[in-house]
N, C-alpha and C. Protein backbone atom coordinates (compact mmCIF):
# COMPACT_ATOMS: atom_id res chain seq x y z
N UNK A 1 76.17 90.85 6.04
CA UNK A 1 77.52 91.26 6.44
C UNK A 1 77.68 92.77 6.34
N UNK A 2 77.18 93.08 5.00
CA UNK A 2 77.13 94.79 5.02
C UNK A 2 76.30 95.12 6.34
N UNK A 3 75.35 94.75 6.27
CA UNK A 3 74.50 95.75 7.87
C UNK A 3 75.35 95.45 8.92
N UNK A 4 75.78 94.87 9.25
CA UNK A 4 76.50 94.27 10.40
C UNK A 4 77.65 95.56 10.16
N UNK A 5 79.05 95.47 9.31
CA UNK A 5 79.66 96.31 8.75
C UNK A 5 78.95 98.23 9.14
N UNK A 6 78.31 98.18 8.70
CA UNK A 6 77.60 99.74 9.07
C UNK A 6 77.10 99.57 10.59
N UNK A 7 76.20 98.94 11.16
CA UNK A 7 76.30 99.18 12.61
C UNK A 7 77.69 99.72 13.05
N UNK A 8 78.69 98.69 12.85
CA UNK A 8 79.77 98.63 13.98
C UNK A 8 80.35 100.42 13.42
N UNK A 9 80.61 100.63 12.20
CA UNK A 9 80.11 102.19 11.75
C UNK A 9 79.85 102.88 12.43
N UNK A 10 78.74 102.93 12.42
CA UNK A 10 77.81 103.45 13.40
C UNK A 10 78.26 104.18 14.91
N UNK A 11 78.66 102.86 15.49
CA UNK A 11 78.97 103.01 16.78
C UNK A 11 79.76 103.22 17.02
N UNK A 12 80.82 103.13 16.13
CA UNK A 12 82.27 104.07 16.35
C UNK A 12 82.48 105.32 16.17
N UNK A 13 81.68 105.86 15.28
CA UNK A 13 81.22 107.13 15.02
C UNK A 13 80.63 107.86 16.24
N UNK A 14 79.76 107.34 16.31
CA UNK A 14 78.81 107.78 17.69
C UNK A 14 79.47 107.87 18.74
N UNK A 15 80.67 106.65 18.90
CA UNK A 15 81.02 106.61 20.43
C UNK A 15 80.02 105.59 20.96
N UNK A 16 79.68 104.45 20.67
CA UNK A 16 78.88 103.50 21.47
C UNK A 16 79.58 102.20 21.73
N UNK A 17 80.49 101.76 22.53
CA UNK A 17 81.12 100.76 22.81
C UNK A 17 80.32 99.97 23.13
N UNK A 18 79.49 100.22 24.04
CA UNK A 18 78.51 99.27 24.89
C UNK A 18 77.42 98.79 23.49
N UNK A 19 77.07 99.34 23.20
CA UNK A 19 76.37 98.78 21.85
C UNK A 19 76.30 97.58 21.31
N UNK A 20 77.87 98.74 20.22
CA UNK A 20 78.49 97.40 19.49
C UNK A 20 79.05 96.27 20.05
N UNK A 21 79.54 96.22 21.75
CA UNK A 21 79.69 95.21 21.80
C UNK A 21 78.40 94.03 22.11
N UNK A 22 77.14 94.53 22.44
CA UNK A 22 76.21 93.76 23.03
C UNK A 22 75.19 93.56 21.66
N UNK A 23 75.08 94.40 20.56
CA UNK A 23 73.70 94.30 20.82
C UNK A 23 73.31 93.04 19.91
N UNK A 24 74.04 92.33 19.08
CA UNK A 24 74.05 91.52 18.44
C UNK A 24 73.56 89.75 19.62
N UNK A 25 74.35 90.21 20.88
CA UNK A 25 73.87 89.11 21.72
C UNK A 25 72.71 89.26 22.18
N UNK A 26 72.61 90.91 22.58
CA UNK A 26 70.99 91.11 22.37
C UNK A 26 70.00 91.32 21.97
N UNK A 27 70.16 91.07 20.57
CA UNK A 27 69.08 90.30 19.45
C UNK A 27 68.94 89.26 19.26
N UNK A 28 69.40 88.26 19.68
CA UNK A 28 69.46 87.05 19.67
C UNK A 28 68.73 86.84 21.00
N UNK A 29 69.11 87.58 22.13
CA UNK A 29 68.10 87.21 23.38
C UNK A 29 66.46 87.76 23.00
N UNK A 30 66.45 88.51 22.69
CA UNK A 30 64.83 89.52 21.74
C UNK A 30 64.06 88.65 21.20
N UNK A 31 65.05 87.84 20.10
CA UNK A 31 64.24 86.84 19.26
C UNK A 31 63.89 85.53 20.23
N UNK A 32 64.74 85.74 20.97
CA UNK A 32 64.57 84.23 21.93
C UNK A 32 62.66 84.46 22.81
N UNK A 33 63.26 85.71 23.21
CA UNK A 33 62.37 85.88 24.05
C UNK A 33 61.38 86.86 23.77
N UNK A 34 60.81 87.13 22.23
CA UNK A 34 59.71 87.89 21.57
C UNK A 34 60.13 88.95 22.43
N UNK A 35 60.98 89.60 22.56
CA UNK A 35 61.16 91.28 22.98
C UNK A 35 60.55 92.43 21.89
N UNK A 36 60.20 93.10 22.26
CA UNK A 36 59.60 94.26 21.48
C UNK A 36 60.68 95.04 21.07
N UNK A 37 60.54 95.85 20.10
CA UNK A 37 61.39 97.06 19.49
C UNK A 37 62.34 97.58 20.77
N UNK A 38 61.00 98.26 21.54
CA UNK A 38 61.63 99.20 22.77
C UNK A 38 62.18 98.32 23.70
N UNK A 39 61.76 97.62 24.24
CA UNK A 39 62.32 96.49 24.99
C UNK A 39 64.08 96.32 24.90
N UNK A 40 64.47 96.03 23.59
CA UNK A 40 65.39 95.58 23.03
C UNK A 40 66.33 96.66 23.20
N UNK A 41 65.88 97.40 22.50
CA UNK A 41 66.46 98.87 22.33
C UNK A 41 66.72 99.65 23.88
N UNK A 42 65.86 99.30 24.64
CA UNK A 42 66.30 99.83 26.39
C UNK A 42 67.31 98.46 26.91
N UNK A 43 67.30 97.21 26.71
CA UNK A 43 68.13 96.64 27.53
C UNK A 43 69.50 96.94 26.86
N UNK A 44 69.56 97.53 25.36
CA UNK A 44 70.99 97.83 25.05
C UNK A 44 71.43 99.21 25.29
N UNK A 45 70.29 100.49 25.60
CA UNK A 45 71.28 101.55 26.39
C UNK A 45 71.58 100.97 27.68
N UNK A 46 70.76 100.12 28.20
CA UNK A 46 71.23 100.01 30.04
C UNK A 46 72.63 99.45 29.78
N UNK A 47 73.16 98.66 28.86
CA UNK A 47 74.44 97.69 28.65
C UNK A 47 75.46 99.29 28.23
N UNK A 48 74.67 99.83 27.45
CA UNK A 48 75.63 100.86 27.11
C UNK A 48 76.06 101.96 27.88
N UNK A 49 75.06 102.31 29.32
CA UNK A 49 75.16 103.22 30.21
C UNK A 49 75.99 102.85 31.22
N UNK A 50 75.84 101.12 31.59
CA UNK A 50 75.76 100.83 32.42
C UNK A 50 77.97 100.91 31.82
N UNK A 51 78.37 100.33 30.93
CA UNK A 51 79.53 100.33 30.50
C UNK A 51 80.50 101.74 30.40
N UNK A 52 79.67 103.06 30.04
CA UNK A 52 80.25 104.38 30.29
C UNK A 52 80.65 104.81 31.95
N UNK A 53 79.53 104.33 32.69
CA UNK A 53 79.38 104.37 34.26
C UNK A 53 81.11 103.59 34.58
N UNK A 54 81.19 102.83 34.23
CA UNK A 54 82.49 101.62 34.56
C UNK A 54 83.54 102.49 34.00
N UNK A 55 83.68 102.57 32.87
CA UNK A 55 84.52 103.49 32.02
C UNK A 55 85.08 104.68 32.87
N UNK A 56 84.16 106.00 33.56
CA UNK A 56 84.30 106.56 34.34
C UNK A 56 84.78 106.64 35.46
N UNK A 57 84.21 105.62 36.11
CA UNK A 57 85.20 105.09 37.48
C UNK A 57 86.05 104.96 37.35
N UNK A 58 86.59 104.09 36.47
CA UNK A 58 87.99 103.68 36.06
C UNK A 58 89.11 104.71 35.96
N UNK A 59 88.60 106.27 35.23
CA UNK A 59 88.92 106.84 34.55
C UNK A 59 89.48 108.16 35.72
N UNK A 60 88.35 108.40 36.88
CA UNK A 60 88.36 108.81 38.06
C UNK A 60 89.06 108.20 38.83
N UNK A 61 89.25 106.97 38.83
CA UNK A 61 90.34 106.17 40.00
C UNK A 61 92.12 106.06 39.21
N UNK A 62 91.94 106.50 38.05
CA UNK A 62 93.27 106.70 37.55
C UNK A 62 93.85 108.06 37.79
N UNK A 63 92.99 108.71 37.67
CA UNK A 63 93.29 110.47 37.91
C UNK A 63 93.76 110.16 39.26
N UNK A 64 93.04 109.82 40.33
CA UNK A 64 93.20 109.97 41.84
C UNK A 64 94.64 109.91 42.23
N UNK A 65 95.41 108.92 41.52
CA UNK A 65 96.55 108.24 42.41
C UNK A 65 97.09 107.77 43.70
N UNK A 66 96.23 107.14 43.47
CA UNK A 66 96.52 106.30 44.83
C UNK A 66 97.41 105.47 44.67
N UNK A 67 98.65 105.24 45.33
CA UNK A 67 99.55 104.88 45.53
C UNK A 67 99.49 102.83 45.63
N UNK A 68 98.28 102.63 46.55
CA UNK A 68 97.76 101.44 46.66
C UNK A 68 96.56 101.97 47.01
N UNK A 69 95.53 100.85 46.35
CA UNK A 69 93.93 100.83 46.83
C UNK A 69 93.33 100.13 47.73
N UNK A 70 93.01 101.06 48.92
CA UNK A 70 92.77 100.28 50.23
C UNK A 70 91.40 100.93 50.45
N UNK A 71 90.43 99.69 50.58
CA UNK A 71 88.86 99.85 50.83
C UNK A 71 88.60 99.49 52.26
N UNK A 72 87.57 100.36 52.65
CA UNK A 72 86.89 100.07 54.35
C UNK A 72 86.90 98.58 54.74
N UNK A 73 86.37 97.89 53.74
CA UNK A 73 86.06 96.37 54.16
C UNK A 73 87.46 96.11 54.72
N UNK A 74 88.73 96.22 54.24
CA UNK A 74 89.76 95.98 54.80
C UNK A 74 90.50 95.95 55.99
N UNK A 75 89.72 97.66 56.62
CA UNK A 75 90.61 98.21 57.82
C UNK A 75 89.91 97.65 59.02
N UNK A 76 91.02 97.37 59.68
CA UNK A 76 90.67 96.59 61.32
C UNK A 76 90.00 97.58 62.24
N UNK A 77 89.39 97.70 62.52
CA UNK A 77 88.47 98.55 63.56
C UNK A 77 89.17 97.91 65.02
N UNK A 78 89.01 96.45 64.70
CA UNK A 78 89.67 96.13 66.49
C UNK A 78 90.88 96.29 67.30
N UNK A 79 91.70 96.93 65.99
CA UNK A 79 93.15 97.35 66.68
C UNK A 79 93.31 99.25 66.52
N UNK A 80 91.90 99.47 66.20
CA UNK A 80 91.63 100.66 66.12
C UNK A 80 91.27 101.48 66.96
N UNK A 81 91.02 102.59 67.98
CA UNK A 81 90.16 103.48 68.46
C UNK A 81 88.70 104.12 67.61
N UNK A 82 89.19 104.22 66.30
CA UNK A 82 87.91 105.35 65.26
C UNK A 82 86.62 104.36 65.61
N UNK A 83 85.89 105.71 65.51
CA UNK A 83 84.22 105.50 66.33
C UNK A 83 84.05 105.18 64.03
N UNK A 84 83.60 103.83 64.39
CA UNK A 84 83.08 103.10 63.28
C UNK A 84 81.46 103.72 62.71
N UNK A 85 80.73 104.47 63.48
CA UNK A 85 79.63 105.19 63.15
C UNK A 85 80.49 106.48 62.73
N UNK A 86 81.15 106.96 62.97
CA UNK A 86 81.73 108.37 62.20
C UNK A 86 82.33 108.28 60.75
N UNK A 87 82.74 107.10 60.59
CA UNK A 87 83.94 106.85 59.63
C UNK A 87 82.46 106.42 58.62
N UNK A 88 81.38 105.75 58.89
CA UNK A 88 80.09 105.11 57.98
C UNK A 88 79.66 106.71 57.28
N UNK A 89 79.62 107.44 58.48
CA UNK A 89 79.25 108.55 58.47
C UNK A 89 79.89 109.83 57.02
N UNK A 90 81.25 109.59 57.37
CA UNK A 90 82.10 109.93 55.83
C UNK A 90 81.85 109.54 54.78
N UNK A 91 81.69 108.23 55.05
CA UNK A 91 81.62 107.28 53.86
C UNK A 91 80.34 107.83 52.69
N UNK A 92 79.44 108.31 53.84
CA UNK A 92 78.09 108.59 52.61
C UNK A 92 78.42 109.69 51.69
N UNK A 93 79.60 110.71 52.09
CA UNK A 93 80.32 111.42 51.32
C UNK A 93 79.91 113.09 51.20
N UNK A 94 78.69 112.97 52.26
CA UNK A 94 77.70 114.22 52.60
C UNK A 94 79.13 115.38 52.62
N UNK A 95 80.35 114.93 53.47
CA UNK A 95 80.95 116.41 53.22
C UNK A 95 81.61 117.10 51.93
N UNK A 96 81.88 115.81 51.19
CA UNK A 96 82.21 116.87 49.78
C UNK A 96 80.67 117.47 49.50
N UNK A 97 80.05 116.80 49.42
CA UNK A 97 78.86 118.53 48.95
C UNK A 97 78.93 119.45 49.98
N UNK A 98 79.37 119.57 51.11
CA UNK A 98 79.11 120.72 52.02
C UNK A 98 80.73 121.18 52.37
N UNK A 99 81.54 120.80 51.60
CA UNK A 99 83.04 121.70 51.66
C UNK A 99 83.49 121.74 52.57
N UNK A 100 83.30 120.36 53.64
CA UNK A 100 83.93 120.38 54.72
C UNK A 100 85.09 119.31 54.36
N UNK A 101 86.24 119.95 55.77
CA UNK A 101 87.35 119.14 55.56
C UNK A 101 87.67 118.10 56.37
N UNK A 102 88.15 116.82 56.64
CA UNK A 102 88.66 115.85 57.06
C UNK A 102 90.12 116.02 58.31
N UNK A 103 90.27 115.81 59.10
CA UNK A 103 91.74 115.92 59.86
C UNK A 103 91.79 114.36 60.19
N UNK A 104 92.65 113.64 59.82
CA UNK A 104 93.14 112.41 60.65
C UNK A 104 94.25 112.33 61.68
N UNK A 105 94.25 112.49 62.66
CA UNK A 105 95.59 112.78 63.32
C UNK A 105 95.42 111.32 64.14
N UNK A 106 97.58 110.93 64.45
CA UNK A 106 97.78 110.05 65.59
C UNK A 106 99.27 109.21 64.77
N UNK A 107 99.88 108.57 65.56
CA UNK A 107 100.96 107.90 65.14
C UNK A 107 101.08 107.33 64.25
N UNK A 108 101.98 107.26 64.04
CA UNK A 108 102.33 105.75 62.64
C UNK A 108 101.45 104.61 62.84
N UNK A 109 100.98 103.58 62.04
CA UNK A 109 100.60 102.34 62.34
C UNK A 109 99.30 102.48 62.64
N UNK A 110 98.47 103.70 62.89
CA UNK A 110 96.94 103.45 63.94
C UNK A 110 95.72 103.60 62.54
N UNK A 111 96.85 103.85 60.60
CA UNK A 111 95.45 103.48 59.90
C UNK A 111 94.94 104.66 58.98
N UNK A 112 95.86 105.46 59.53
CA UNK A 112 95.37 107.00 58.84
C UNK A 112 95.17 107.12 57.53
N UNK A 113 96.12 106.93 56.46
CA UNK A 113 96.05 106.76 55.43
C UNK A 113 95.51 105.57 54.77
N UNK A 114 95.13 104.49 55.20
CA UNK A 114 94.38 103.39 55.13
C UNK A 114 92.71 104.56 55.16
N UNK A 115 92.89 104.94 56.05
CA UNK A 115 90.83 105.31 56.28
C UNK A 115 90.73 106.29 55.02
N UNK A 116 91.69 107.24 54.85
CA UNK A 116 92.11 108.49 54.02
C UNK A 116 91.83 107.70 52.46
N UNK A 117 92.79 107.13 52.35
CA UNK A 117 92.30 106.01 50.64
C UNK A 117 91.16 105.48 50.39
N UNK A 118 90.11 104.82 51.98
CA UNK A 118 89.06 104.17 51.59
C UNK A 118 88.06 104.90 51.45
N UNK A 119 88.02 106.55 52.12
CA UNK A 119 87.00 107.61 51.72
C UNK A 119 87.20 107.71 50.41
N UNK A 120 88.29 108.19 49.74
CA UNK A 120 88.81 108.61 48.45
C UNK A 120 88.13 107.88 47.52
N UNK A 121 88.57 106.35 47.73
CA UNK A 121 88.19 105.39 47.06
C UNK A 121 86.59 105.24 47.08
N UNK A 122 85.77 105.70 47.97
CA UNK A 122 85.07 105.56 47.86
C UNK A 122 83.94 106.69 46.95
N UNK A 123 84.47 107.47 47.32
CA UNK A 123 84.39 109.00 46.02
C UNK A 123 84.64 108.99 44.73
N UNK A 124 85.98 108.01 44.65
CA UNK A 124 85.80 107.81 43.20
C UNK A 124 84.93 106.79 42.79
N UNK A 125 84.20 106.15 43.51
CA UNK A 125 83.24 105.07 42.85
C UNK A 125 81.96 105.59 43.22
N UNK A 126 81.90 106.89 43.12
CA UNK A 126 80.81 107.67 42.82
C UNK A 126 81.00 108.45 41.65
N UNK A 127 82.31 108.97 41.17
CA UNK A 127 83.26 109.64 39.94
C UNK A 127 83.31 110.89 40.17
N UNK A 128 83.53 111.26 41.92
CA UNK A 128 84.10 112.37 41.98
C UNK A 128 85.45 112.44 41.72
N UNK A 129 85.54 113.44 41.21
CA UNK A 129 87.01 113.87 40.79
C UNK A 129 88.14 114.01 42.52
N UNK A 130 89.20 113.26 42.20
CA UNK A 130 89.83 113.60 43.73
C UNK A 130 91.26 113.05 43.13
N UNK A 131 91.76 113.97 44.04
CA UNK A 131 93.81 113.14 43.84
C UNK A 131 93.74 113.56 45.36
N UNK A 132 95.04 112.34 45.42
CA UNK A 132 95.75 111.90 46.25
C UNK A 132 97.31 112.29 46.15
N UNK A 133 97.79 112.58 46.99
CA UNK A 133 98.94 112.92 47.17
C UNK A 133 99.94 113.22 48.44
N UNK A 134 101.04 113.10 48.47
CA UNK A 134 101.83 112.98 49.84
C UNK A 134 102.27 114.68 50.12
N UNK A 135 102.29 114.83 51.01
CA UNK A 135 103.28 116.26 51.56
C UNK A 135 104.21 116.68 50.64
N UNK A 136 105.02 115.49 51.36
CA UNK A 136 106.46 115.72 50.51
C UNK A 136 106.41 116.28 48.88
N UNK A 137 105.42 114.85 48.18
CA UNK A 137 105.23 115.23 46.58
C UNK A 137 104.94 116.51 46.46
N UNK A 138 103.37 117.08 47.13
CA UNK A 138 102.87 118.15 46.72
C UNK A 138 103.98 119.46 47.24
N UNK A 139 104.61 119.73 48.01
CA UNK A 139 105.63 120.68 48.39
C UNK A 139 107.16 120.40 47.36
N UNK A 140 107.64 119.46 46.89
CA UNK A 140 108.17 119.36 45.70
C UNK A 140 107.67 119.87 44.26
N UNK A 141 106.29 119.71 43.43
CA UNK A 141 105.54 119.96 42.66
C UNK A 141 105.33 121.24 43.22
N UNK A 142 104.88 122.06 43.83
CA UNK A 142 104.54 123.12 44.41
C UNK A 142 105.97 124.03 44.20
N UNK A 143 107.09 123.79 44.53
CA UNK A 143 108.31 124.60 44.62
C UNK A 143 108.54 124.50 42.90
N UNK A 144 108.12 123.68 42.09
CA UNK A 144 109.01 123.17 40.81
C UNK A 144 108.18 124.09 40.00
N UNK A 145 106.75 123.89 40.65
CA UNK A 145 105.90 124.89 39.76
C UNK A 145 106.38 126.64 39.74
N UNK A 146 106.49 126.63 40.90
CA UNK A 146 106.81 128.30 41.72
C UNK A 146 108.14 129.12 40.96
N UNK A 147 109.04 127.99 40.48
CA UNK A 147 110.54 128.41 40.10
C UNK A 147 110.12 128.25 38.34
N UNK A 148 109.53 127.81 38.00
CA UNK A 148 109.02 128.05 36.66
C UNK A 148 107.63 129.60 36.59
N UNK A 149 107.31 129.70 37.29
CA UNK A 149 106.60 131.12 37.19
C UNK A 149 104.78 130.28 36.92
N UNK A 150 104.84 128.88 37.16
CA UNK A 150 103.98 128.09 36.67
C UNK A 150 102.68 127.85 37.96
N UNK A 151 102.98 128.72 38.82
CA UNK A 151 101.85 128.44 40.11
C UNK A 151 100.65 128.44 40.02
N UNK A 152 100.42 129.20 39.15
CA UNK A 152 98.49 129.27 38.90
C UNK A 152 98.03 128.43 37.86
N UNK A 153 98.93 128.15 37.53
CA UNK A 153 98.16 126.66 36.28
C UNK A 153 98.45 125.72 37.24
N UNK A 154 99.46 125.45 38.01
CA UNK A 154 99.39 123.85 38.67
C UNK A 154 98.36 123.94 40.05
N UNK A 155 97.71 125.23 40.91
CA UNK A 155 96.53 125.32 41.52
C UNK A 155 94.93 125.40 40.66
N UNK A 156 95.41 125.51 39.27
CA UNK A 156 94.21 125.75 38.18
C UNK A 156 94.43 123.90 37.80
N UNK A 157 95.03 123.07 37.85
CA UNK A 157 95.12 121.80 36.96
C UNK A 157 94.94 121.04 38.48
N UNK A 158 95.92 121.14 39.14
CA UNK A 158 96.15 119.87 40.16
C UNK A 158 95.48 119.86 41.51
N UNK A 159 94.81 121.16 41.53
CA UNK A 159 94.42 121.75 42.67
C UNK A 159 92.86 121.88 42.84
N UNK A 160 92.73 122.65 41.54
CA UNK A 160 91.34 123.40 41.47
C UNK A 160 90.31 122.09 41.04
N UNK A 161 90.94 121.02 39.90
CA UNK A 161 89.92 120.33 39.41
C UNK A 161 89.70 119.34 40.45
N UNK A 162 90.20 118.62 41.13
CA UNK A 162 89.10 117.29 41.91
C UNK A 162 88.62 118.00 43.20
N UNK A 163 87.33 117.60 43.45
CA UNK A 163 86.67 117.72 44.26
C UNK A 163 86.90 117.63 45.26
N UNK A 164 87.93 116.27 46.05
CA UNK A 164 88.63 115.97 47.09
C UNK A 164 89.65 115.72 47.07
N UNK A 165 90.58 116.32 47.86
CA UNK A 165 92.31 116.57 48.25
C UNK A 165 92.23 116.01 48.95
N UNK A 166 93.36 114.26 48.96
CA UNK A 166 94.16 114.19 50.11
C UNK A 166 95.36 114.15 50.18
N UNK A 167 95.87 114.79 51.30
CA UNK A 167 97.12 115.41 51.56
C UNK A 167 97.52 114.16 52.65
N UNK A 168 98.34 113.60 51.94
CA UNK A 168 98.95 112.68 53.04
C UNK A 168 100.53 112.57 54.05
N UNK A 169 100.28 112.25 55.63
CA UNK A 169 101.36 112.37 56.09
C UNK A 169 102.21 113.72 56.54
N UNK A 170 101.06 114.43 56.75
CA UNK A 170 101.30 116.16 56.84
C UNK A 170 102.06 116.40 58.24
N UNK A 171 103.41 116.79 58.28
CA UNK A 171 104.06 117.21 59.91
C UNK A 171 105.26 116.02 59.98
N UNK A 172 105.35 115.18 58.78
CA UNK A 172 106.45 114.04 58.75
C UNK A 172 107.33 115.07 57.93
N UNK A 173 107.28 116.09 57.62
CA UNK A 173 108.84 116.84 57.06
C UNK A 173 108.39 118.45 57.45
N UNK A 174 109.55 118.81 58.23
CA UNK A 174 109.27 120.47 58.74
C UNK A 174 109.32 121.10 57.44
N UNK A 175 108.35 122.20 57.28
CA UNK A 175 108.76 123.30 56.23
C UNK A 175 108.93 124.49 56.27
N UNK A 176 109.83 125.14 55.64
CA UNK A 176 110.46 126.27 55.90
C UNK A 176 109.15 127.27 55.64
N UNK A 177 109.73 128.13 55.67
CA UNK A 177 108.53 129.65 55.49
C UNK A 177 108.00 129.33 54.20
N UNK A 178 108.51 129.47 52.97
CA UNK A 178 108.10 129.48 51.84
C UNK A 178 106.93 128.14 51.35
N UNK A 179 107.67 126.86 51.90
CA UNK A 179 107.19 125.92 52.10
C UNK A 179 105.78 125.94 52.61
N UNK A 180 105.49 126.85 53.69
CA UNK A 180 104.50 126.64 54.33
C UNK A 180 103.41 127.66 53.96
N UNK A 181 104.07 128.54 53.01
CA UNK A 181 102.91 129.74 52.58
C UNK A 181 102.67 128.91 51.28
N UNK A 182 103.30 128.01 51.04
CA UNK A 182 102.75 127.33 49.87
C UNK A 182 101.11 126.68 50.06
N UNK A 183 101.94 125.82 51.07
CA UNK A 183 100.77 124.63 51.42
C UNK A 183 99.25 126.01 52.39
N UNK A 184 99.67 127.11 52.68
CA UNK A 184 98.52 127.99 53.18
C UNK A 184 97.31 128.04 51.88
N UNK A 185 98.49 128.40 51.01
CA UNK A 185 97.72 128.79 49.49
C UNK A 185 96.68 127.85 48.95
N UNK A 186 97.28 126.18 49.21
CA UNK A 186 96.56 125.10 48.59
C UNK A 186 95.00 125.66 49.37
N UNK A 187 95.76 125.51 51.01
CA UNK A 187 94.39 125.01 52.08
C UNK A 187 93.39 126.48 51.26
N UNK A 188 93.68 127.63 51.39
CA UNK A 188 92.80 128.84 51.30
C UNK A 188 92.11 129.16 49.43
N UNK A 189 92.60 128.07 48.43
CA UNK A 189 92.34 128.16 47.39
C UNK A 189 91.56 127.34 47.11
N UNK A 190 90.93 125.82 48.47
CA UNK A 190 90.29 125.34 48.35
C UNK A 190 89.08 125.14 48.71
N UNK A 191 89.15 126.20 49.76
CA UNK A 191 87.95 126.85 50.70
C UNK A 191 87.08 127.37 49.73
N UNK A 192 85.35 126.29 50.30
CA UNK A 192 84.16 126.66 50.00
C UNK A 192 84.08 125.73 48.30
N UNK A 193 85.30 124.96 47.60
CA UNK A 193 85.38 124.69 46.18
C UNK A 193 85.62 123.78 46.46
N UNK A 194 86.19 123.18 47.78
CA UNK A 194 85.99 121.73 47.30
C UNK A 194 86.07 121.29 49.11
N UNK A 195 86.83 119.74 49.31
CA UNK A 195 87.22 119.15 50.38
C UNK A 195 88.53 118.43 50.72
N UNK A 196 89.03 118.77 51.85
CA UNK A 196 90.61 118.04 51.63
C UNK A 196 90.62 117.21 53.31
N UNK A 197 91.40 116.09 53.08
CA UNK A 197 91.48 115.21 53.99
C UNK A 197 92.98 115.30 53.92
N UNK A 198 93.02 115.49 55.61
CA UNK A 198 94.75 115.78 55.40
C UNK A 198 94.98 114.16 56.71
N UNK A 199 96.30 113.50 56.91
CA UNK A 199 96.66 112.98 57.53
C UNK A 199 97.85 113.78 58.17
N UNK A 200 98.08 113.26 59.48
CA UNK A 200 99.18 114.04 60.24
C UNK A 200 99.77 113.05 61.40
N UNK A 201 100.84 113.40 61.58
CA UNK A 201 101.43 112.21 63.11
C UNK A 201 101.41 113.86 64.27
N UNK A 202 101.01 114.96 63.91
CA UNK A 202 101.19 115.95 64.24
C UNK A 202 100.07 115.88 65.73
């Protein structure tokens, strides 16, 4: 009971969730199945890696905010126009390493923000860092920051850290001058540092 007692110790100390929760089932599989030292000892980092990996995603798809989580498998291609080899083509995610940006343009209803979430979504289940966000929000947050003297911490926090921006629904509310040297600032502070997918009915 004491050894048992000090493992779980152990692993709280350390930070090993995946561990302590496995490895006791997997000593019992070891003995079952004459596993070796190392043997044993590698199928419980894979339980323990494999559990930080999950942890992360999780952790990346909470940051994101997505409003609702909508994956490719979902979206109808047959009431669609999008060339289904372009959209596969995103999907592999080649442009966040090369800092290119995304445009979705076309009416209400044809999917935009549907395709926009399932890239995202699909970025974060790689654990790139990315938020999501609407026009409206980010030009609200953007003005709230600006009137507090707070602009370069909320382009240093909300801006600078995920990898991929999407800007959703862009041209559904006119913006005034100020408004629009705002949203210049986002686009030109993100150039070459990261990637942004904007939607538009524009």
């Amino acid at each position: 009971m004491l050894l048992h007692e000090s493992i779980n110790e152990y692993c709280s100390k350390f930070k090993l969730p995946g561990v302590l929760e496995h490895y006791q089932y997997l000593a019992d599989i070891a003995s079952e199945e004459n596993l070796s030292y190392s043997e044993y000892l590698h199928k419980l980092l894979e339980f323990e890696n494999k559990g930080r990996e999950q942890r992360g995603k999780q952790m990346v798809l909470k940051m994101a905010g997505f409003p609702k989580i909508k994956t490719i498998n979902s979206f109808d291609y047959k009431s669609s126009s999008v060339d289904k080899t372009l959209i596969n083509e995103l999907l592999t995610l080649r442009f966040i390493d090369e800092y290119k940006n995304i445009l979705l343009f076309g009416p209400s209803g044809v999917g935009k923000t549907h395709l926009a979430t399932a890239i995202a979504y699909a970025a974060t289940q790689q654990r790139i860092k990315t938020k999501f966000i609407s026009t409206s929000d980010l030009i609200i947050q953007l003005e709230s920051a600006q009137s507090q003297n707070k602009l370069d911490s909320y382009f240093k926090r909300v801006i600078g850290i995920p990898k991929l921006l999407v800007i959703d629904e862009f041209g559904y509310v006119k913006l005034n001058e100020n408004q629009a040297n705002l949203f210049f600032q986002i686009v030109n502070k993100k150039y070459e540092l990261g990637s942004i997918i904007i939607t538009s009915n524009l």
